[in-house]
Each structure stands twice: as C-alpha cells, then as structure tokens.
C-alpha atoms as a PDB file:
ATOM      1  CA  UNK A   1      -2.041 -65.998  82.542  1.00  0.00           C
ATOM      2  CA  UNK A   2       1.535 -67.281  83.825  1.00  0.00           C
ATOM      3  CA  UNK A   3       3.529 -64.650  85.589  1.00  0.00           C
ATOM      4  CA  UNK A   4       7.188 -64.336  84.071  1.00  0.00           C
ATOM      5  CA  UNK A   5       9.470 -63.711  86.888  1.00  0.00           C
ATOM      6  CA  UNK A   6      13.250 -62.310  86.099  1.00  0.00           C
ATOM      7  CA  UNK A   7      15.508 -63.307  88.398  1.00  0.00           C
ATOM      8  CA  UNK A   8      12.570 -63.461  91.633  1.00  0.00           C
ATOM      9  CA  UNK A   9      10.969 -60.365  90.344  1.00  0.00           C
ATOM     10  CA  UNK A  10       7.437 -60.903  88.501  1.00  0.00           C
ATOM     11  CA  UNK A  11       7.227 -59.216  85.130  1.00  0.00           C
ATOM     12  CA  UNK A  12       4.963 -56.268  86.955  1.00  0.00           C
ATOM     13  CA  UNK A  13       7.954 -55.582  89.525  1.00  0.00           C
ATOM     14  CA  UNK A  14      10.567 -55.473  86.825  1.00  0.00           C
ATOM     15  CA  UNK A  15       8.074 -52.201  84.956  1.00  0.00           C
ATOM     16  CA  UNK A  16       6.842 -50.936  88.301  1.00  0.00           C
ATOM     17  CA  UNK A  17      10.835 -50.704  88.637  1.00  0.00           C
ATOM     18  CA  UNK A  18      11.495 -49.103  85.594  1.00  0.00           C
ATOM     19  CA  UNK A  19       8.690 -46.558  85.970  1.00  0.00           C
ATOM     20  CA  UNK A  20       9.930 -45.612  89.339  1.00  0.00           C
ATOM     21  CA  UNK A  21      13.244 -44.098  88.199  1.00  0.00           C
ATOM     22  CA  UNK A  22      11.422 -42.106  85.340  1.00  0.00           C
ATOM     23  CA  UNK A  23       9.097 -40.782  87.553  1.00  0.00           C
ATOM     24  CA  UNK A  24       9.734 -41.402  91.251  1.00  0.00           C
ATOM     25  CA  UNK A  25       6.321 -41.767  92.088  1.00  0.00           C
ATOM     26  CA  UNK A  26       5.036 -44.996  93.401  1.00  0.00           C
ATOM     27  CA  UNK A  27       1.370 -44.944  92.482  1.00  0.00           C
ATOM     28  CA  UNK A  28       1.748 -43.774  88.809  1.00  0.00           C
ATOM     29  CA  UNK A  29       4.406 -46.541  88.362  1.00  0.00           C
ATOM     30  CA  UNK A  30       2.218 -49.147  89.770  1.00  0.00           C
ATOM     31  CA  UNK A  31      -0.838 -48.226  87.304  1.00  0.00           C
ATOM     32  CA  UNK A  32       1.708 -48.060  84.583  1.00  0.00           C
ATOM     33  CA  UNK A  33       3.280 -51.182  85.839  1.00  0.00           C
ATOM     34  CA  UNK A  34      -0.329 -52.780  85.084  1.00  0.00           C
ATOM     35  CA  UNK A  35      -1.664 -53.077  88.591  1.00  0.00           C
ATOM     36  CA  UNK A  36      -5.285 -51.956  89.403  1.00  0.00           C
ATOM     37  CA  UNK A  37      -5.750 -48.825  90.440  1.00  0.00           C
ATOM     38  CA  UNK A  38      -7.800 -49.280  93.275  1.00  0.00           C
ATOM     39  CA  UNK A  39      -4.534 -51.166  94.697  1.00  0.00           C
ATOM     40  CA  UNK A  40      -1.941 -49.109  93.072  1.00  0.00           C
ATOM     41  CA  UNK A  41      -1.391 -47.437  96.247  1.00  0.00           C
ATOM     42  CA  UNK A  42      -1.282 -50.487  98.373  1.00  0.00           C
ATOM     43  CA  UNK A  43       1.312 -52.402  95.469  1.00  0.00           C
ATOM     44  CA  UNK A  44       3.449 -49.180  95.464  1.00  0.00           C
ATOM     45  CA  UNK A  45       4.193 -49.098  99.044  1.00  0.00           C
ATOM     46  CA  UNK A  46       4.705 -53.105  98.801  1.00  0.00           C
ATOM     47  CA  UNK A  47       7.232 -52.879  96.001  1.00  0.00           C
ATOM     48  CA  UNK A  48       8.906 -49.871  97.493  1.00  0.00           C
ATOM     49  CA  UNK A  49       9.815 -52.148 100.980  1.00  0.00           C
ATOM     50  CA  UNK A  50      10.939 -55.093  99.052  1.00  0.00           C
ATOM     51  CA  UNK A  51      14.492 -55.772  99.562  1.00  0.00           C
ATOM     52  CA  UNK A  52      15.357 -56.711  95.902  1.00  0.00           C
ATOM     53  CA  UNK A  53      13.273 -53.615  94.710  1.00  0.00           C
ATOM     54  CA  UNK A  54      14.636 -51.353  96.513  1.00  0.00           C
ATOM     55  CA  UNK A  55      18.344 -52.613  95.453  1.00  0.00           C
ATOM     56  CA  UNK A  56      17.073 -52.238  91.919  1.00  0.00           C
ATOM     57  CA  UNK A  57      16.053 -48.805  92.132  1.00  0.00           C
ATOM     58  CA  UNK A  58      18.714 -47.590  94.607  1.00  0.00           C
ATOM     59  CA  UNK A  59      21.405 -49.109  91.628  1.00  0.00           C
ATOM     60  CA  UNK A  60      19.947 -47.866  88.727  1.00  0.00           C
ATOM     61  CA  UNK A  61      19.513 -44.021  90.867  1.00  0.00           C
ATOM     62  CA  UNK A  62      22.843 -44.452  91.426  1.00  0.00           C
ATOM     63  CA  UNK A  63      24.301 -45.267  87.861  1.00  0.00           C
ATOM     64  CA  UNK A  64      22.041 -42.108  86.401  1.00  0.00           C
ATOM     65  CA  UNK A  65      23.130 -39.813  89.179  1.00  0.00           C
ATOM     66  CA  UNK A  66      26.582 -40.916  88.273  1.00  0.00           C
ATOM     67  CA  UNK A  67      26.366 -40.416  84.435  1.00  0.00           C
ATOM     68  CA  UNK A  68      25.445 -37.081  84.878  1.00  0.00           C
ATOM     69  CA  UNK A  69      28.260 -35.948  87.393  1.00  0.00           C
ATOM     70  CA  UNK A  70      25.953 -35.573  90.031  1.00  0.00           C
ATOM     71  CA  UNK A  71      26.844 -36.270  93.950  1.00  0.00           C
ATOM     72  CA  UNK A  72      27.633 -34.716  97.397  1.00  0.00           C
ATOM     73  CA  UNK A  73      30.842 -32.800  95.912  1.00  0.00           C
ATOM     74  CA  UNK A  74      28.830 -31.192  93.285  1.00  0.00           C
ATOM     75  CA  UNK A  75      25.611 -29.903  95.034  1.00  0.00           C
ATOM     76  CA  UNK A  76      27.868 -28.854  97.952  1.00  0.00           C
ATOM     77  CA  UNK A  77      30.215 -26.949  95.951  1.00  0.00           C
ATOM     78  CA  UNK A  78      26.823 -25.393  94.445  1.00  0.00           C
ATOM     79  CA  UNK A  79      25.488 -24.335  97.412  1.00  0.00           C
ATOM     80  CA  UNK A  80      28.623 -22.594  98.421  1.00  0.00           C
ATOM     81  CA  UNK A  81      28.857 -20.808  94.764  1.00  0.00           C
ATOM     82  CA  UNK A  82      25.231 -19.547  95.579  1.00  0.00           C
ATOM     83  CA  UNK A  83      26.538 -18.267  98.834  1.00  0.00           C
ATOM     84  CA  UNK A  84      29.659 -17.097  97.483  1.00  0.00           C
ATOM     85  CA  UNK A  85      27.575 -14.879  94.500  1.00  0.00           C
ATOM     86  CA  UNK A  86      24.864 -14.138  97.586  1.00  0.00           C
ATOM     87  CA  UNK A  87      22.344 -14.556  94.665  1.00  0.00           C
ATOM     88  CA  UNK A  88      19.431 -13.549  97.163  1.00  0.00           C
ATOM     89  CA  UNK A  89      18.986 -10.647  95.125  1.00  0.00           C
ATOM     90  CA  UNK A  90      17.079 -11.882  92.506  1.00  0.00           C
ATOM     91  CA  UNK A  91      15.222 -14.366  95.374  1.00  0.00           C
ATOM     92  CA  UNK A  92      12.673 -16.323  92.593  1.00  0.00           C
ATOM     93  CA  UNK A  93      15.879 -17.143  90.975  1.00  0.00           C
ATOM     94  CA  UNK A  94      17.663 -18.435  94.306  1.00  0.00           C
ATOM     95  CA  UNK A  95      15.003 -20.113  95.130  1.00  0.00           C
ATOM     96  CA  UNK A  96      14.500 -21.861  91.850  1.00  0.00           C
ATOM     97  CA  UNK A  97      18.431 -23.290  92.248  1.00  0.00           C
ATOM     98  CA  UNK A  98      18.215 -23.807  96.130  1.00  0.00           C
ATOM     99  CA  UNK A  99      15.042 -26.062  95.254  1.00  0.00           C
ATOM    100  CA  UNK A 100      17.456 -27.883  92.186  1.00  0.00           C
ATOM    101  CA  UNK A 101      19.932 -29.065  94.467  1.00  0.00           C
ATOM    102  CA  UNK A 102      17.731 -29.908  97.884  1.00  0.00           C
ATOM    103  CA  UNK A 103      15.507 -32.475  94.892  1.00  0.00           C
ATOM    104  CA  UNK A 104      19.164 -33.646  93.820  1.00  0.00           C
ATOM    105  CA  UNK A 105      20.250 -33.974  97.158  1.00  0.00           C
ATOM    106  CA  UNK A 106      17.396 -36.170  98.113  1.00  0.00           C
ATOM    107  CA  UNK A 107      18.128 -37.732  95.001  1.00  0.00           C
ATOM    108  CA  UNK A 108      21.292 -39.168  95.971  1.00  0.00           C
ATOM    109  CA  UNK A 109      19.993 -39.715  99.594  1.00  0.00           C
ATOM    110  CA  UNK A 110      22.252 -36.564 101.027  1.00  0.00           C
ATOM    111  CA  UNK A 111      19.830 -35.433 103.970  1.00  0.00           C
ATOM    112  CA  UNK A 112      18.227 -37.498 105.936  1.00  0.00           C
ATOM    113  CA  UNK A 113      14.994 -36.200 108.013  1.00  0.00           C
ATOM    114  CA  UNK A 114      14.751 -37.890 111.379  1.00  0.00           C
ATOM    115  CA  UNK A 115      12.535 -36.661 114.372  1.00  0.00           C
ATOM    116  CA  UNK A 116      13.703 -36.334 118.189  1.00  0.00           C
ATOM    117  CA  UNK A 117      11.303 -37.173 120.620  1.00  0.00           C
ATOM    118  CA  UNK A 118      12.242 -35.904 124.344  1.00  0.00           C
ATOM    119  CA  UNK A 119      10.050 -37.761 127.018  1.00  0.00           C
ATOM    120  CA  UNK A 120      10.535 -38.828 130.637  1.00  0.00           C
ATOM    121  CA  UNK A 121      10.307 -42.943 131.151  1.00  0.00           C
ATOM    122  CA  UNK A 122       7.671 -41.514 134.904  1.00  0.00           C
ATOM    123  CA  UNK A 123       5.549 -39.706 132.070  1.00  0.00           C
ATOM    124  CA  UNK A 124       3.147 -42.337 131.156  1.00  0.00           C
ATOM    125  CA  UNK A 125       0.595 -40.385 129.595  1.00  0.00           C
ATOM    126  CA  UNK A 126       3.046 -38.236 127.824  1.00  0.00           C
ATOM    127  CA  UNK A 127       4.734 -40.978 126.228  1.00  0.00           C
ATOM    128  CA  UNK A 128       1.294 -42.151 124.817  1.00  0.00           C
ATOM    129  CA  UNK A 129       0.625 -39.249 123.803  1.00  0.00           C
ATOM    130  CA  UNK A 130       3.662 -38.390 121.977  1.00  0.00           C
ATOM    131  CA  UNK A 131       4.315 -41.685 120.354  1.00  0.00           C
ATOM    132  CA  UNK A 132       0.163 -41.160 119.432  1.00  0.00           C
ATOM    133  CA  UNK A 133       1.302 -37.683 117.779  1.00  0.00           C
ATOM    134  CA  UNK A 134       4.553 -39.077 115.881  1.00  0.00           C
ATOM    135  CA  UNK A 135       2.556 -42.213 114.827  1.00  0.00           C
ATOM    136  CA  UNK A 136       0.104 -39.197 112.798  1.00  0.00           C
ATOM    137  CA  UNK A 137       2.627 -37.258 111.042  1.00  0.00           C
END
C-alpha cells in the first residue's frame, strides 16, 4: 500500500498529529495514528523530535490556546487572584485550581524544568558519577 504524504508528512504523521493535540499523549496517538503497538512507543518519541511535527503541533497548541483566551497574562493574573482570595481554606479546592493553571501553563510552554549540576573539572569520578545519575532520571 502507497503511503500518501501531505506536504513531507506521511498520512500516519498527519493523524499521529492530530491525535496529539486531543490527547497529548504520544503512545495513544501513535496506536490511533495506525502504528503497531509494539512500536507505538518507539514512533511516538520519533514523531515527537521531528522538526516539521513538532511545528505542527506547537501551531495548532498555539491557535487553541489562543481561541480560548488562554496565555501567560491570564494564568498569572489567576494565580495572583488565588493569592489575593488566600483560597487555602478550602485546600482540595486550591489545589484543584493551582493544578488547572500549572497543566495550562505547561500547556503554553510557561515553565521550563531544567537541572543544575555543580561538579569540580579535578573530580573525575564525581563527574561520572553525576552525569551517570542525571543520565537515569
């Protein structure tokens, strides 16, 4: 069977794509893309470090986020309304909204987790093992 490419993405990359931003998980949206599931893992991670795929998805997360009014302003001017109100009274509650806007953050890329690794260049064996324990995580 001939693969149909649109634009230089095959027919599969064009639904993995379209799965992705209803679900935001990679493996589902590769078996419902139609790849195997025994690779669906493997094809996931592919697609998801694919220039043109990630463009896609990054647009189209963009445009949503946008229809519905949501960005930095918004979820920042949430948080401070939650501090304002000092909702931690009813702390299920808070931490049902806190939760809402960290996912919406991440959404629209707001935080970004990055690790700092402090090691002396003499240390040989403690930059092994270091780099050994950040390659793990």
């Amino acid at each position: 069977m001939p693969r149909h490419v649109e634009g230089k993405l095959t027919t599969k990359q064009t639904r993995f794509i379209k799965e992705y931003i209803k679900t935001g998980n990679g493996m589902q949206s590769a078996i419902k893309a139609g790849y195997s599931k025994k690779t669906a893992g493997e094809m996931a991670y592919e697609n998801l470090n694919k220039p043109q795929i990630k463009l896609k998805i990054e647009k189209a997360m963009s445009k949503e986020a946008e229809e519905l009014g949501l960005n930095a302003r918004y979820i920042l001017s949430k948080l401070k309304e939650i501090n304002d109100l000092k909702v931690t009274k009813n702390k299920k509650l808070a931490a049902t909204i806190l939760k809402s806007l960290e996912l919406s953050g991440r959404h629209l890329n707001l935080f970004k987790d990055e690790k700092v690794v402090d090691m002396r260049l003499s240390d040989h064996r403690g930059i092994i093992q270091t780099l050994a324990e950040v390659e793990d995580e």
